[in-house]
N, C-alpha and C. Protein backbone atom coordinates (compact mmCIF):
# COMPACT_ATOMS: atom_id res chain seq x y z
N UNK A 1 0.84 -1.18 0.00
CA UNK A 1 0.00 0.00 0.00
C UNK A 1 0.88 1.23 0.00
N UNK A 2 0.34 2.17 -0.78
CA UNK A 2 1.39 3.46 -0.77
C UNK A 2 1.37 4.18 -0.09
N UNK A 3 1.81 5.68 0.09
CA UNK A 3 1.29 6.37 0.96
C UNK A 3 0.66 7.28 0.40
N UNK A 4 -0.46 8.17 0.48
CA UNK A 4 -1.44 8.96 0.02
C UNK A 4 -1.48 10.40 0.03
N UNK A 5 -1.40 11.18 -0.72
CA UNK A 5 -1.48 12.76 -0.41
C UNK A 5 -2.45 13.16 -1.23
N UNK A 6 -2.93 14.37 -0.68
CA UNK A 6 -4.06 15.17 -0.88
C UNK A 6 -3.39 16.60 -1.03
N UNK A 7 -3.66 17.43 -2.07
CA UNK A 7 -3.06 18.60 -2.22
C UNK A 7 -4.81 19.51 -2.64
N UNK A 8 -4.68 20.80 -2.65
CA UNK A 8 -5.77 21.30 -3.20
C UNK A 8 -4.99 22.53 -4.26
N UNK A 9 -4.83 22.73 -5.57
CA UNK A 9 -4.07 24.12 -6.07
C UNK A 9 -5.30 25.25 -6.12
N UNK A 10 -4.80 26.45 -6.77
CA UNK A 10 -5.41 27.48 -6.62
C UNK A 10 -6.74 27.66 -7.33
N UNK A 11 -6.89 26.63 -8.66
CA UNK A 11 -8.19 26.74 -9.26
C UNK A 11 -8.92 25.78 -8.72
N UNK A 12 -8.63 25.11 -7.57
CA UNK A 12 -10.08 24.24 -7.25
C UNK A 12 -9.77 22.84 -7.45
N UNK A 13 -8.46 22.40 -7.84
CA UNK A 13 -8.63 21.06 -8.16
C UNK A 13 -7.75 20.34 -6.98
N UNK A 14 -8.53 19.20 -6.69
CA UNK A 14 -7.83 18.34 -5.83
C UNK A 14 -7.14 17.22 -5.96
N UNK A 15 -5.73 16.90 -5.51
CA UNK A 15 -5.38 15.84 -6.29
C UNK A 15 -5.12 14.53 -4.92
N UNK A 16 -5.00 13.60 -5.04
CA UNK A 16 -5.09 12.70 -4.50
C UNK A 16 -4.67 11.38 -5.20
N UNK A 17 -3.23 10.91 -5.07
CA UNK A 17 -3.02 9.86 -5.29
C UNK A 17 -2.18 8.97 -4.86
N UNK A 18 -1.34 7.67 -5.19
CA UNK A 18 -0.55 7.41 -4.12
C UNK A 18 1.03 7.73 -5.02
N UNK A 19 2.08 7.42 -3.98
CA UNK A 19 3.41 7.51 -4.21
C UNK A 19 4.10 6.39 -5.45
N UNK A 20 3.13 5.06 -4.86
CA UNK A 20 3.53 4.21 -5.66
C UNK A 20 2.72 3.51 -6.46
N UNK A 21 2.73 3.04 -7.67
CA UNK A 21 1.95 2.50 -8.37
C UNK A 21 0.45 2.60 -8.82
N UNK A 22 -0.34 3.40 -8.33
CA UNK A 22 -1.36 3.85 -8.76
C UNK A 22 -1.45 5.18 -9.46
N UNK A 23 -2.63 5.70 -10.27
CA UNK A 23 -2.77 6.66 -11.16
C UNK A 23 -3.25 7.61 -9.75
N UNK A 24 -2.93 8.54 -10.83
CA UNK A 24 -3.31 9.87 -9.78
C UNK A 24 -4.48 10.21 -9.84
N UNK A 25 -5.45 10.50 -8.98
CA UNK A 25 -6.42 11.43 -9.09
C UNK A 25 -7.01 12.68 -8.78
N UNK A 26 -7.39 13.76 -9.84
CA UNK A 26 -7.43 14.67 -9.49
C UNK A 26 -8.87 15.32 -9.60
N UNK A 27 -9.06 15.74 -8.43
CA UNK A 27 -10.72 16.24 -7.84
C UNK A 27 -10.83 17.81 -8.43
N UNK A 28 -11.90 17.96 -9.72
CA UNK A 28 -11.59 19.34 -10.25
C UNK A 28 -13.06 19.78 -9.64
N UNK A 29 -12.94 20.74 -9.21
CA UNK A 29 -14.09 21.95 -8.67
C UNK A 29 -14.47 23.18 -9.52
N UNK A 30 -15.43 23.80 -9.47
CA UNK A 30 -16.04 24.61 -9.90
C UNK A 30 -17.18 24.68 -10.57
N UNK A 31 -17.25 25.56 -11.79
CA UNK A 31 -18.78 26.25 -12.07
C UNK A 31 -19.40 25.75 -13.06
N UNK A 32 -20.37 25.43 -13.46
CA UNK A 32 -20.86 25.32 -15.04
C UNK A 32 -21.92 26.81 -15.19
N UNK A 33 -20.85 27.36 -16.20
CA UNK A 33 -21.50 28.68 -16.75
C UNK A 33 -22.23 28.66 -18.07
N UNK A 34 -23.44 29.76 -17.73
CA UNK A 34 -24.34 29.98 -19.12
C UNK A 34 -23.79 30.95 -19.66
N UNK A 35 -23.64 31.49 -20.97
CA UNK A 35 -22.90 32.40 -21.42
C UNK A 35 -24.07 33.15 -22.02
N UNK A 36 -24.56 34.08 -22.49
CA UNK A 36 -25.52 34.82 -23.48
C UNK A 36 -24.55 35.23 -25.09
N UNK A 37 -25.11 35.16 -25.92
CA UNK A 37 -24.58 35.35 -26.85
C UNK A 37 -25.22 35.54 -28.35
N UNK A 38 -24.95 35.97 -29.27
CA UNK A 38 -25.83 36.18 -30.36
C UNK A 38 -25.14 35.25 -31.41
N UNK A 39 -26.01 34.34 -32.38
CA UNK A 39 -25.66 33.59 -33.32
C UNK A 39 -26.62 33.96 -34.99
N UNK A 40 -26.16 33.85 -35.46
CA UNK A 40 -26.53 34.03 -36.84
C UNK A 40 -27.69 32.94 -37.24
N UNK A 41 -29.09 32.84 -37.44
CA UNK A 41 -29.52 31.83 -37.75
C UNK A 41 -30.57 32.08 -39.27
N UNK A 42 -29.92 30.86 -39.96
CA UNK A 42 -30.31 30.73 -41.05
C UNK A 42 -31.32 30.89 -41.60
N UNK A 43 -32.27 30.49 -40.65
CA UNK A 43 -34.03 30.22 -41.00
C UNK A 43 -34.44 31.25 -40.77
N UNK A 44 -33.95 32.20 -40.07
CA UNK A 44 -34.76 33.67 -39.83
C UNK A 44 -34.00 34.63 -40.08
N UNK A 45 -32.73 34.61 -40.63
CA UNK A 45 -31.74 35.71 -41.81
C UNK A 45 -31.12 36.33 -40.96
N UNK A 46 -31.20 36.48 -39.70
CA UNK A 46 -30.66 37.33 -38.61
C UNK A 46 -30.50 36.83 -37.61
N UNK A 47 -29.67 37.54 -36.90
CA UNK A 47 -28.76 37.28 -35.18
C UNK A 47 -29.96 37.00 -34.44
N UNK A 48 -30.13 35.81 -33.98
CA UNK A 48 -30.63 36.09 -32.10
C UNK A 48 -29.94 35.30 -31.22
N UNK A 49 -30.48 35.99 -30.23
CA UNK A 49 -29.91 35.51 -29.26
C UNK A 49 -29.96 33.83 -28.70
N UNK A 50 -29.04 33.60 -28.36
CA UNK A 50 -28.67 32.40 -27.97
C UNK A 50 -27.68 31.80 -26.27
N UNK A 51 -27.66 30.36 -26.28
CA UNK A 51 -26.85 30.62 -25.07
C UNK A 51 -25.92 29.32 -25.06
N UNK A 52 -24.64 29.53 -24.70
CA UNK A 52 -23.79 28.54 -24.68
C UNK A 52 -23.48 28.19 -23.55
N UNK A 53 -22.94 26.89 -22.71
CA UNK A 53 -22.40 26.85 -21.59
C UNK A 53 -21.19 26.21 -21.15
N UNK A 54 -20.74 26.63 -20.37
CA UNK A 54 -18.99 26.29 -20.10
C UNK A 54 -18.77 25.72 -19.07
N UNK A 55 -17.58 25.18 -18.57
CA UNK A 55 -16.88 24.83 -17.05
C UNK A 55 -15.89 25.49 -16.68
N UNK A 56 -15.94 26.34 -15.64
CA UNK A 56 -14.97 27.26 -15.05
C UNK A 56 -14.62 26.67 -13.80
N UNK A 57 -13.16 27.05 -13.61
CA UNK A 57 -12.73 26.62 -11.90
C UNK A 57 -13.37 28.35 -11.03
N UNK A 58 -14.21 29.45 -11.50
CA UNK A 58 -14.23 30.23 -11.29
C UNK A 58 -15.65 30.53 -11.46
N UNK A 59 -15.92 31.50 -10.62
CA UNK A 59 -17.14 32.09 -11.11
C UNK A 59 -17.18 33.38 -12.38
N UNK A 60 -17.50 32.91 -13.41
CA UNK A 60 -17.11 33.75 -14.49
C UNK A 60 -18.22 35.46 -14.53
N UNK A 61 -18.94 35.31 -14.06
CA UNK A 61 -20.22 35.99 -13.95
C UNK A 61 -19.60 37.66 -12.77
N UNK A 62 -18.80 36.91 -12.19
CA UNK A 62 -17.53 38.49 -11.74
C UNK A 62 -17.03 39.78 -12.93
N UNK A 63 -16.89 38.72 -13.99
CA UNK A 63 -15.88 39.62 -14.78
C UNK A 63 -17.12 39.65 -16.06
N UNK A 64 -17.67 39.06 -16.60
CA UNK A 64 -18.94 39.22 -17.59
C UNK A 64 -20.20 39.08 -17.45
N UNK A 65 -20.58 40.38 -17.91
CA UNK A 65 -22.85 40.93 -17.48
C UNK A 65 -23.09 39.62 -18.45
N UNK A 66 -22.77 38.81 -18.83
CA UNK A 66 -23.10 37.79 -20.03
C UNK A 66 -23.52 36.22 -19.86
N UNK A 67 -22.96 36.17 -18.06
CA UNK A 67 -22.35 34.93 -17.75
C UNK A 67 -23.05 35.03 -16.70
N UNK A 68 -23.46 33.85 -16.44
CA UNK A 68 -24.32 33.59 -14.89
C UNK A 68 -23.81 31.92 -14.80
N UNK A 69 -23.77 31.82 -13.06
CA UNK A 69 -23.41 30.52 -12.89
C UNK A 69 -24.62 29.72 -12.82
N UNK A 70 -24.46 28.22 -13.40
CA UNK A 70 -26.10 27.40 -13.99
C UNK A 70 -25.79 26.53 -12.35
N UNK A 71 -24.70 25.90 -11.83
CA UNK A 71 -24.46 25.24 -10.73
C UNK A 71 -23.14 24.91 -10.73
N UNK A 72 -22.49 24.82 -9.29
CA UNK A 72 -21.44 24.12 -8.68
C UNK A 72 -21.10 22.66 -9.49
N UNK A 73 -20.27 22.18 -9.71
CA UNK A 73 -19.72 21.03 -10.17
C UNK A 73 -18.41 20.39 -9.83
N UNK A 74 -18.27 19.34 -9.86
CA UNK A 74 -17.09 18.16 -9.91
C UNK A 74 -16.84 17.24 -10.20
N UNK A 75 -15.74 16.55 -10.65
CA UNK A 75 -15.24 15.85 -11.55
C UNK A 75 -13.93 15.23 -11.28
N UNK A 76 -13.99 13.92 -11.41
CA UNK A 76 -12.51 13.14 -10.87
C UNK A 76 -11.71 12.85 -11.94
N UNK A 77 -11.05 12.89 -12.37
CA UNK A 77 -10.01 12.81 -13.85
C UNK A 77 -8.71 11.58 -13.35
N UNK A 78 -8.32 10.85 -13.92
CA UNK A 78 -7.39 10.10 -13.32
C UNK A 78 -6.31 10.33 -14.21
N UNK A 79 -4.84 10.72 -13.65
CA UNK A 79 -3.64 11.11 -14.22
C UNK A 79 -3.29 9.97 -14.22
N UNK A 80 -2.28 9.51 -15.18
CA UNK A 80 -1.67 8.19 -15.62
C UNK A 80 -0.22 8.61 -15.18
N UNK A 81 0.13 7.55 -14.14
CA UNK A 81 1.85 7.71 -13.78
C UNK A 81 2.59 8.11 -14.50
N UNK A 82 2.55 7.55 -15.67
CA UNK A 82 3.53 8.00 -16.84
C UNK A 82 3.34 9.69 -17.45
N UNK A 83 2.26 9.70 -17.16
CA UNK A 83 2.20 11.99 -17.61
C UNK A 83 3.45 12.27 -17.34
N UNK A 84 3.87 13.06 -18.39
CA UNK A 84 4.79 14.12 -18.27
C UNK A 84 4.41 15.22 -19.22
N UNK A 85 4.81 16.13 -18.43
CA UNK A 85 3.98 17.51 -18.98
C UNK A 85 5.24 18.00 -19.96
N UNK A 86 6.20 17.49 -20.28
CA UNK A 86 7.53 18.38 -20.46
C UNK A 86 7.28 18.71 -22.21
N UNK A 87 6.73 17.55 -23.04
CA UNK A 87 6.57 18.21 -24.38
C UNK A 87 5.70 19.22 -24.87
N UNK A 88 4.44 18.67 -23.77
CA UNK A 88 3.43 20.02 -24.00
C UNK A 88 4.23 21.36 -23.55
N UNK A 89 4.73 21.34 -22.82
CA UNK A 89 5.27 22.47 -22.05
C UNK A 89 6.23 23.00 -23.28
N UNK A 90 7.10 22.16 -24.15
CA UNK A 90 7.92 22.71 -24.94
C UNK A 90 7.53 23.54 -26.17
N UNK A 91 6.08 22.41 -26.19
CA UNK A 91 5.27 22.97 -27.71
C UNK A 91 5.17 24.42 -27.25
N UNK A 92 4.50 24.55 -25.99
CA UNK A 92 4.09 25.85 -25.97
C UNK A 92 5.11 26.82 -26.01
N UNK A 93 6.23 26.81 -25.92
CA UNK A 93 7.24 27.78 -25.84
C UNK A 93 7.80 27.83 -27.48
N UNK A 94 7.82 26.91 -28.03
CA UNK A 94 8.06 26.69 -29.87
C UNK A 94 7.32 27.59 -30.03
N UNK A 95 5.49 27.59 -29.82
CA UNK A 95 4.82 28.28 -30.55
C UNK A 95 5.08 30.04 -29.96
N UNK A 96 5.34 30.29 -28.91
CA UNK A 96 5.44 31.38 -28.45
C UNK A 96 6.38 32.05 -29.08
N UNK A 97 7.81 31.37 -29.15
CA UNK A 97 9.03 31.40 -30.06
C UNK A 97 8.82 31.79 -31.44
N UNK A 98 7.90 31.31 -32.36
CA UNK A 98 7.87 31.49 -33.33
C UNK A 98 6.91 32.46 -33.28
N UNK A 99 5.81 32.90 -32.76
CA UNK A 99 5.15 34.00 -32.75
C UNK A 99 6.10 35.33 -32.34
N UNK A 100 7.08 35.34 -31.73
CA UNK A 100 7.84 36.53 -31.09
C UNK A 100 9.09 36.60 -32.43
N UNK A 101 9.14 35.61 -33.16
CA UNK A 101 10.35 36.22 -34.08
C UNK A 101 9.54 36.61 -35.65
N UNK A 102 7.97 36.07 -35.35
CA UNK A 102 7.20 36.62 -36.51
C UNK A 102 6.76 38.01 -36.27
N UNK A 103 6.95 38.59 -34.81
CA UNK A 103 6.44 40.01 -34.72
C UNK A 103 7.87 40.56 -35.01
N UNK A 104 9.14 40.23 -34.77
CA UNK A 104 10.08 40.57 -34.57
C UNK A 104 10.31 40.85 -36.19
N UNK A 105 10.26 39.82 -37.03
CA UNK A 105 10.38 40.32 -38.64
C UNK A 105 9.57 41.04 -38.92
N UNK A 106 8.61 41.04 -38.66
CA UNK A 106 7.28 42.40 -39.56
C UNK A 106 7.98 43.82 -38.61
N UNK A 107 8.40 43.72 -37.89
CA UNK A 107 9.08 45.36 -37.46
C UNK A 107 10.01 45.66 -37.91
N UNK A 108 11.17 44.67 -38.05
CA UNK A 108 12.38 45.16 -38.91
C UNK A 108 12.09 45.19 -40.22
N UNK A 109 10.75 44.25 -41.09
CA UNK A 109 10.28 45.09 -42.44
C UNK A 109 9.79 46.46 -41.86
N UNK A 110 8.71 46.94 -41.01
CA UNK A 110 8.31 47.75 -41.19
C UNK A 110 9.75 49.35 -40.96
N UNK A 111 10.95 49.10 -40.28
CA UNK A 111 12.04 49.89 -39.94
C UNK A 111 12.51 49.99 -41.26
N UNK A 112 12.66 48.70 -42.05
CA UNK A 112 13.25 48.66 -43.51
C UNK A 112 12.45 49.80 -44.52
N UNK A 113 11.39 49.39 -44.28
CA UNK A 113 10.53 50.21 -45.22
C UNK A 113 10.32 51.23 -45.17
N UNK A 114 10.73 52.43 -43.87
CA UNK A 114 11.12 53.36 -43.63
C UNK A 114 12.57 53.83 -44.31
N UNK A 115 13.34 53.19 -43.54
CA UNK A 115 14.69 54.02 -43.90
C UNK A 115 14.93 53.83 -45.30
N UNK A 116 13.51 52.85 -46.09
CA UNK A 116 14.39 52.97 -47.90
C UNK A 116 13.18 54.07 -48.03
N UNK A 117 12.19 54.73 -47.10
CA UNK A 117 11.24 55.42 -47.93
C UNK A 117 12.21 56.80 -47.65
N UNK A 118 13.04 57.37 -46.56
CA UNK A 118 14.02 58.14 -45.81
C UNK A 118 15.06 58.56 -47.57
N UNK A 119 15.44 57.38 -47.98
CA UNK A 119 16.73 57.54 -48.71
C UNK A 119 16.20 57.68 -49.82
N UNK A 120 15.11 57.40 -50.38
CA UNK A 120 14.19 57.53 -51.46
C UNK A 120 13.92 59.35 -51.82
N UNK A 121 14.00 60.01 -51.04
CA UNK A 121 13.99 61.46 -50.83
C UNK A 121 14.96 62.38 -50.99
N UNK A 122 14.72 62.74 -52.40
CA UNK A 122 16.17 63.65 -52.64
C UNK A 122 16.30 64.50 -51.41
N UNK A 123 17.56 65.18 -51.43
CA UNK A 123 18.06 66.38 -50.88
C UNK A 123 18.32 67.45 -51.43
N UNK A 124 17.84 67.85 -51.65
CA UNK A 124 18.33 69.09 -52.54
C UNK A 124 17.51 70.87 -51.94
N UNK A 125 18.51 71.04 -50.88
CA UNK A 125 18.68 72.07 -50.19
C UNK A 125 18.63 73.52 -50.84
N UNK A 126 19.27 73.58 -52.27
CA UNK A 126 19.51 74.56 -52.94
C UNK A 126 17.83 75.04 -53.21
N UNK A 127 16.88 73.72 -53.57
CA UNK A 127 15.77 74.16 -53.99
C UNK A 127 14.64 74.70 -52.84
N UNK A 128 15.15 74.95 -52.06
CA UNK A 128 14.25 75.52 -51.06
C UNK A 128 13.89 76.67 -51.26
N UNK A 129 13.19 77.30 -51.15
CA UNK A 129 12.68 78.86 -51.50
C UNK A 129 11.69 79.65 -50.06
């Protein structure tokens, strides 16, 4: 038999599993939210209103007039010993990476495209009047 821990993190989820040989489980808490929202519908040519609903570790209805909480909820998820978070974790920094050197080229075009619009501009001082 292993030994057992119980942790709680900051969004609500509880984890609980053992040291050795069993999967982890983790106790997720929070909200199921209604959202308000407008959708395009076909049969009547125009927007109405509509409503979608979500799962928050939060009460979303703080931060949006849009959002009301429908009820409290929970959910046990079982982590597999073998998880490792390390490739997801990498993807996300690749993609971040490549988003920061795609803003990074459209500025040095946009600097480029300056200093050739700069040199593009005669000088000619004499013609001033």
């Amino acid at each position: 038999m292993g030994v057992h821990r119980r942790r709680t993190n900051r969004g609500g989820a509880e984890r609980c599993g053992s040291i050795r040989g069993m999967n982890m489980k983790v106790q997720m808490k929070g909200f199921v939210m209604a959202h308000k929202h407008q959708r395009y519908s076909v049969e009547k040519d125009a927007y109405v209103d509509d409503m979608y609903f979500t799962f928050s570790h939060y009460d979303t209805s703080q931060y949006s007039s849009d959002a009301v909480p429908v009820r409290d909820f929970s959910f046990e998820v079982e982590v597999p010993d073998n998880f490792d978070p390390r490739d997801g974790l990498v993807a996300n920094l690749e993609r971040e990476k490549t988003k920061a050197a795609a803003e990074y080229q459209k500025r040095v075009t946009e600097l480029n495209a300056q200093i050739q619009s700069l040199l593009a501009i005669e000088n000619n001082p004499s013609e001033v009047v």
